[in-house]
Protein backbone atom coordinates (compact mmCIF):
# COMPACT_ATOMS: atom_id res chain seq x y z
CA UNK A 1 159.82 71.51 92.05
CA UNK A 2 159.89 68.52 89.65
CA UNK A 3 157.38 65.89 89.89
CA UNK A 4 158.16 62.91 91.23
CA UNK A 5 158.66 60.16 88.37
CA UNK A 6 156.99 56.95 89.08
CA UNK A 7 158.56 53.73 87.97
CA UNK A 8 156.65 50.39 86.40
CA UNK A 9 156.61 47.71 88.75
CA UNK A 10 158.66 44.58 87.90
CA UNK A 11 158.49 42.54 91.44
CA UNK A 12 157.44 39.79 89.82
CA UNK A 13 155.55 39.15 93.57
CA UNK A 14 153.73 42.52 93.45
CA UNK A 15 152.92 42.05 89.56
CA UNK A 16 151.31 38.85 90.67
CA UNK A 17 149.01 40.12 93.38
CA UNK A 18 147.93 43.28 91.16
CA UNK A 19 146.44 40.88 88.71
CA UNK A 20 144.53 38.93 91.52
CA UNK A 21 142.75 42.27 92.27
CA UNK A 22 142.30 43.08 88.71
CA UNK A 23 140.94 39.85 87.95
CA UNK A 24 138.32 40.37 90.87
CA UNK A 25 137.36 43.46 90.17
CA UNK A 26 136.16 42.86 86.51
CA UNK A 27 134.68 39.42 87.63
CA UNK A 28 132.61 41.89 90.25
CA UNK A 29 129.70 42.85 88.32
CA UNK A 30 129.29 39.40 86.90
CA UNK A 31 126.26 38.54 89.58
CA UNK A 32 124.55 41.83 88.65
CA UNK A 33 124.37 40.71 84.84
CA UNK A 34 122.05 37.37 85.75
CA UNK A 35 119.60 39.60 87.89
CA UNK A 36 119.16 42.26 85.03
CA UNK A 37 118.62 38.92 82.78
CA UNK A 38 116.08 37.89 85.53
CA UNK A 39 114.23 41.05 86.44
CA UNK A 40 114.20 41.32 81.96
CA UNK A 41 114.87 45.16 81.94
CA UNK A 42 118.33 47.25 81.04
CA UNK A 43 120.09 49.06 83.69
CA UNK A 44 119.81 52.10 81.16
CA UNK A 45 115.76 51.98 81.64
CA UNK A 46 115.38 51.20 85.48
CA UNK A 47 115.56 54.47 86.91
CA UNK A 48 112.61 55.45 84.57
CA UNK A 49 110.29 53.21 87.08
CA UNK A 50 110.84 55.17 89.77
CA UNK A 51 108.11 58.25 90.66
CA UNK A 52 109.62 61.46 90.42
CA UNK A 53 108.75 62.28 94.39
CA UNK A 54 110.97 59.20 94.93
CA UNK A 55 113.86 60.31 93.03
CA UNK A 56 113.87 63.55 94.49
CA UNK A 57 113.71 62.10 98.01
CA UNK A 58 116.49 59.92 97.27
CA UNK A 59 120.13 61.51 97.61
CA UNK A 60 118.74 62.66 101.31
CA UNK A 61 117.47 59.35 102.25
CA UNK A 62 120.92 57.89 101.20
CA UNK A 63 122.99 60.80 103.07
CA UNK A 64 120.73 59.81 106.46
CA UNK A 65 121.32 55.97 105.82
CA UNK A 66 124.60 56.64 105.26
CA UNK A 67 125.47 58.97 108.64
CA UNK A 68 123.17 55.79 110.24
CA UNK A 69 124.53 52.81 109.20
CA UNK A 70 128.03 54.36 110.69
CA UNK A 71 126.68 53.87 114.32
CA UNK A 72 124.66 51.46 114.02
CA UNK A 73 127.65 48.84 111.94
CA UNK A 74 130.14 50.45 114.05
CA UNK A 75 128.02 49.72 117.82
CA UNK A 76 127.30 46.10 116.31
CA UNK A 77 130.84 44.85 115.59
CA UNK A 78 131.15 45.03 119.69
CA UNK A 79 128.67 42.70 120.27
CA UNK A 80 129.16 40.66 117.03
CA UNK A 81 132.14 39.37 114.82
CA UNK A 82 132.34 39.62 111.59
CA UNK A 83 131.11 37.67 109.30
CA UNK A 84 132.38 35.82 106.36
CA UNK A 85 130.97 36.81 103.24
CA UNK A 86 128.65 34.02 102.35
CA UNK A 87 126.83 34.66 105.61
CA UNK A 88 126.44 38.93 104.64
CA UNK A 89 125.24 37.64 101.71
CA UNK A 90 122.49 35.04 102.83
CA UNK A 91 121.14 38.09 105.65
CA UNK A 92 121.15 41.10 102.50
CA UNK A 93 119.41 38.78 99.96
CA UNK A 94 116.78 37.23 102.80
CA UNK A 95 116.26 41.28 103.24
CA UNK A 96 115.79 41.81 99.72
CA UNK A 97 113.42 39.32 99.69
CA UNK A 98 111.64 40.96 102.52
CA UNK A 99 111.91 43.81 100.92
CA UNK A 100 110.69 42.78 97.72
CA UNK A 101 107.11 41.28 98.32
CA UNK A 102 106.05 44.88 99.50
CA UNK A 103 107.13 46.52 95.59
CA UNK A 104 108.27 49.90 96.16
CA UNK A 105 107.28 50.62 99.71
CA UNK A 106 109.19 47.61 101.07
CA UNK A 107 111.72 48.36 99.28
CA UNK A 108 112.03 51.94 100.32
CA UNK A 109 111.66 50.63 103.91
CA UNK A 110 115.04 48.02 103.69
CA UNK A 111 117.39 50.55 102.12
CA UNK A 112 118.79 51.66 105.21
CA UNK A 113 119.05 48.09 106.55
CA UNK A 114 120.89 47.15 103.46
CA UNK A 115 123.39 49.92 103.46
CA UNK A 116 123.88 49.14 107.05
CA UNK A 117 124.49 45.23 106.47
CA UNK A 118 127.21 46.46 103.54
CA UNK A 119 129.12 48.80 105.22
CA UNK A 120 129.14 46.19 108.10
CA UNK A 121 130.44 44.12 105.37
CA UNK A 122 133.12 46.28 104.19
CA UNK A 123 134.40 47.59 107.77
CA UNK A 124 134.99 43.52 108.20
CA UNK A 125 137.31 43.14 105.56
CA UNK A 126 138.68 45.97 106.05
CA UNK A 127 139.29 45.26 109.39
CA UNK A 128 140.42 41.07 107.66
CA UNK A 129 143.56 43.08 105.96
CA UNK A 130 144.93 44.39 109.08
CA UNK A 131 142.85 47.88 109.61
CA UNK A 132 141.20 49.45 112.69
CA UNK A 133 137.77 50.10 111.48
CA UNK A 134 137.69 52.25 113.83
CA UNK A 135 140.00 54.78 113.49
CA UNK A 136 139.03 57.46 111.11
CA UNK A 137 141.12 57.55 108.31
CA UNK A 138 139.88 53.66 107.74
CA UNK A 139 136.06 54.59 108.28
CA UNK A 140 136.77 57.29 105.42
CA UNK A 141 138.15 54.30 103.21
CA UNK A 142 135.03 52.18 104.43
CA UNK A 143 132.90 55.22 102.54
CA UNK A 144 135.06 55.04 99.32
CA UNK A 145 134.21 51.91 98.66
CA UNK A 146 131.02 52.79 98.26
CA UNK A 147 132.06 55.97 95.19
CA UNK A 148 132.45 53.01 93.19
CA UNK A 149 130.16 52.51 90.50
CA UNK A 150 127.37 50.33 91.74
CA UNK A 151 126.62 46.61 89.80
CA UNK A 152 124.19 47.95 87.82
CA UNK A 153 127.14 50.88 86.33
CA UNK A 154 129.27 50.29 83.53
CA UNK A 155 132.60 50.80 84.47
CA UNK A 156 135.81 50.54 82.85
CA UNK A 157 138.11 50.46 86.51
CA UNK A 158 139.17 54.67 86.08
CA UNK A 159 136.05 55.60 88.23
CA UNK A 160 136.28 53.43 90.93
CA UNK A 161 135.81 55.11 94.58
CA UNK A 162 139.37 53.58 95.91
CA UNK A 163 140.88 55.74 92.83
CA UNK A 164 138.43 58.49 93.36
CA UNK A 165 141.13 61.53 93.72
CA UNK A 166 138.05 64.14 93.43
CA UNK A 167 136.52 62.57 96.93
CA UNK A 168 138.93 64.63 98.78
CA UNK A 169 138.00 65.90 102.31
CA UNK A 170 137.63 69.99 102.95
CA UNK A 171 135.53 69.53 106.32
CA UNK A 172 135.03 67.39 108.80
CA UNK A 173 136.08 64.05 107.78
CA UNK A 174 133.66 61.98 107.96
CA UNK A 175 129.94 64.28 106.58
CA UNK A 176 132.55 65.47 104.33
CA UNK A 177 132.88 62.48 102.84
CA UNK A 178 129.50 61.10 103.02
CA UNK A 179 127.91 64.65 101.01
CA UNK A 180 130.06 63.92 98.22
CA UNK A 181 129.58 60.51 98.20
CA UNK A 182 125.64 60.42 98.92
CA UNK A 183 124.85 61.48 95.41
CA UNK A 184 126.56 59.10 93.55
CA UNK A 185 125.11 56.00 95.76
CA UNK A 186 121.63 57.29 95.88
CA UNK A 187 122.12 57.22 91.63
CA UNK A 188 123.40 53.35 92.38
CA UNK A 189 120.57 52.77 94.96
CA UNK A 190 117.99 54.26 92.82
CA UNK A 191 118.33 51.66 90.00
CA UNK A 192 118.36 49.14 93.27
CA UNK A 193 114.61 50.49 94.05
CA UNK A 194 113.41 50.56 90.60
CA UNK A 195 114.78 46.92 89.39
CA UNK A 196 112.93 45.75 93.00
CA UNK A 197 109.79 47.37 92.33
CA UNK A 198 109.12 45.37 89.06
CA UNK A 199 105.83 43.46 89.04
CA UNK A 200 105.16 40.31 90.01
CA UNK A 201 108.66 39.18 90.27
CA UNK A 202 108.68 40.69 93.83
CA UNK A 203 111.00 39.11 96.46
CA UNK A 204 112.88 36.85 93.74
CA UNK A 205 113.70 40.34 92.16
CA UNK A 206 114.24 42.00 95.62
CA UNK A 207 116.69 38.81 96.83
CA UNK A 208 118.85 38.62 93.88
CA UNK A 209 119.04 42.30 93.40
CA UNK A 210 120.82 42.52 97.33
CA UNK A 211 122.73 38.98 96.14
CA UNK A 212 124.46 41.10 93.45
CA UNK A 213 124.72 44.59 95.36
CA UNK A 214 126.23 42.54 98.42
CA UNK A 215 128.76 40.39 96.31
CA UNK A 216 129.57 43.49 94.53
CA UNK A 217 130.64 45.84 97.29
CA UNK A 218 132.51 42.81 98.75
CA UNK A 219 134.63 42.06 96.06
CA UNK A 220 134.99 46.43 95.19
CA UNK A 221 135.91 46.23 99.39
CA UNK A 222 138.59 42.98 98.25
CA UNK A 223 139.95 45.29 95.96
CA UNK A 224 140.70 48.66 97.56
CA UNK A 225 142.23 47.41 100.69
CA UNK A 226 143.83 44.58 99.35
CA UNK A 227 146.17 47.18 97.02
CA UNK A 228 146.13 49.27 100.56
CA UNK A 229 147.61 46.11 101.93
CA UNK A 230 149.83 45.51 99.11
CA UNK A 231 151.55 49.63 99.34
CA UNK A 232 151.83 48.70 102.99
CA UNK A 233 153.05 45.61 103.48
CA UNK A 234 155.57 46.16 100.02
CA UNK A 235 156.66 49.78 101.05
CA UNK A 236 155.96 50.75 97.37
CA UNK A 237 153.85 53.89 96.30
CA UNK A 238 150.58 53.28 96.54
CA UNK A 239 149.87 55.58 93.67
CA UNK A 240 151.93 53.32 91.38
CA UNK A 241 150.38 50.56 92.60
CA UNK A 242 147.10 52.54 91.50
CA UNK A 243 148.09 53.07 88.68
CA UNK A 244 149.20 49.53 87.53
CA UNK A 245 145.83 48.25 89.23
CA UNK A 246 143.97 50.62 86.45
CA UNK A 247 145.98 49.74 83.83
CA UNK A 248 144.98 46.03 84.07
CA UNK A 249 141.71 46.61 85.01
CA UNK A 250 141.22 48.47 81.61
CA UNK A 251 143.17 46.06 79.47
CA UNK A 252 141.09 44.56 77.09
């Protein structure tokens, strides 16, 4: 059987709203830059400032937050809208300030608040570009989102979770999905912890810390079901559009 050839795209409508999304997505780690500025240390060093016991504890504190923040984000949107994304922002950073003034352990203590408040985030816009974040196969796109390379990540766009081929599900759906993707956010979260447990800054480092995790996710969230959008709404292969989204995303 001969692969199937995929075509460039010339619509000069769909050529358009790829470079929207590209543009957002490299503009999305732009927040995360000012906090490592702030907080003075490299991404490449934070982890280091963590206590071993805390890294090992880590991937299985993210996998629980993770199964969590499903039914608790998913029980909440029936009782209250969504929100626009100035207003997730203002209630993550407030937590990260929170969070902050008690160094480590008060940091430890909002992770699962915070990945709560961003998947509530993401299942909202999903839900914005015309998906059920209810139905399954959407809650499984809600977790992608979150294989992406975190703010504090260099990324070049070809290891982002909505092109993350490798995330593919051999169980049940859904704790499937969140094994495979636990390790690679608890990496992400980890350099979270460590930038908020630098001294003295405390809940200014804890604030803008969730500020830049919370825009990030948002605009990674803009990205992936915006092109889901675009494949739908255009008819066209959604790998194609993929693979034109990568393509400017890399271009330097």
């Amino acid at each position: 059987m001969q692969p199937e050839i995929l075509y460039p795209v010339t619509d000069k409508r769909l050529t358009a709203e790829l470079d929207l999304l590209a543009r957002r997505h490299r503009a999305a780690s732009g927040p995360m830059m000012q906090v490592i500025t702030l907080v003075g240390t490299g991404a490449e060093t934070v982890l280091g400032k963590l206590a071993s016991p805390v890294r090992d504890r880590l991937e299985g504190a993210t996998e629980r937050a993770l199964e969590t923040a499903f039914t608790v984000a998913t029980r909440s949107r029936e009782v209250v809208a969504d929100r626009p994304d100035w207003i997730n922002t203002a209630l993550a950073t407030a937590m990260g300030a929170a969070g902050g003034v008690g160094g480590l352990p008060g940091a430890l203590a909002e992770l699962p608040f915070t990945v709560t408040m961003l998947l509530r985030a993401i299942q909202g816009i999903a839900a914005e570009h015309g998906f059920d974040p209810d139905s399954e196969e959407v809650r499984l796109e809600c977790l992608r989102v979150f294989a992406a390379a975190g703010p504090l990540a260099r990324d070049d766009g070809a290891d982002m979770g909505f092109l993350a081929a490798r995330l593919t599900i051999t169980g049940p759906g859904l704790n499937s999905l969140i094994a495979k993707v636990a390790p690679r956010l608890a990496a992400v979260l980890g350099q979270k912890l460590a930038t908020q447990a630098v001294p003295i800054l405390g809940a200014v480092a804890g604030a803008a810390v969730n500020y830049a995790f919370t825009s990030y996710y948002q605009d990674i969230a803009r990205v992936h079901f915006g092109l889901k959008r675009l494949a739908r709404d255009s008819g066209e292969d959604e790998g194609l559009l993929r693979e034109e989204l990568v393509m400017r995303i890399t271009r330097r």
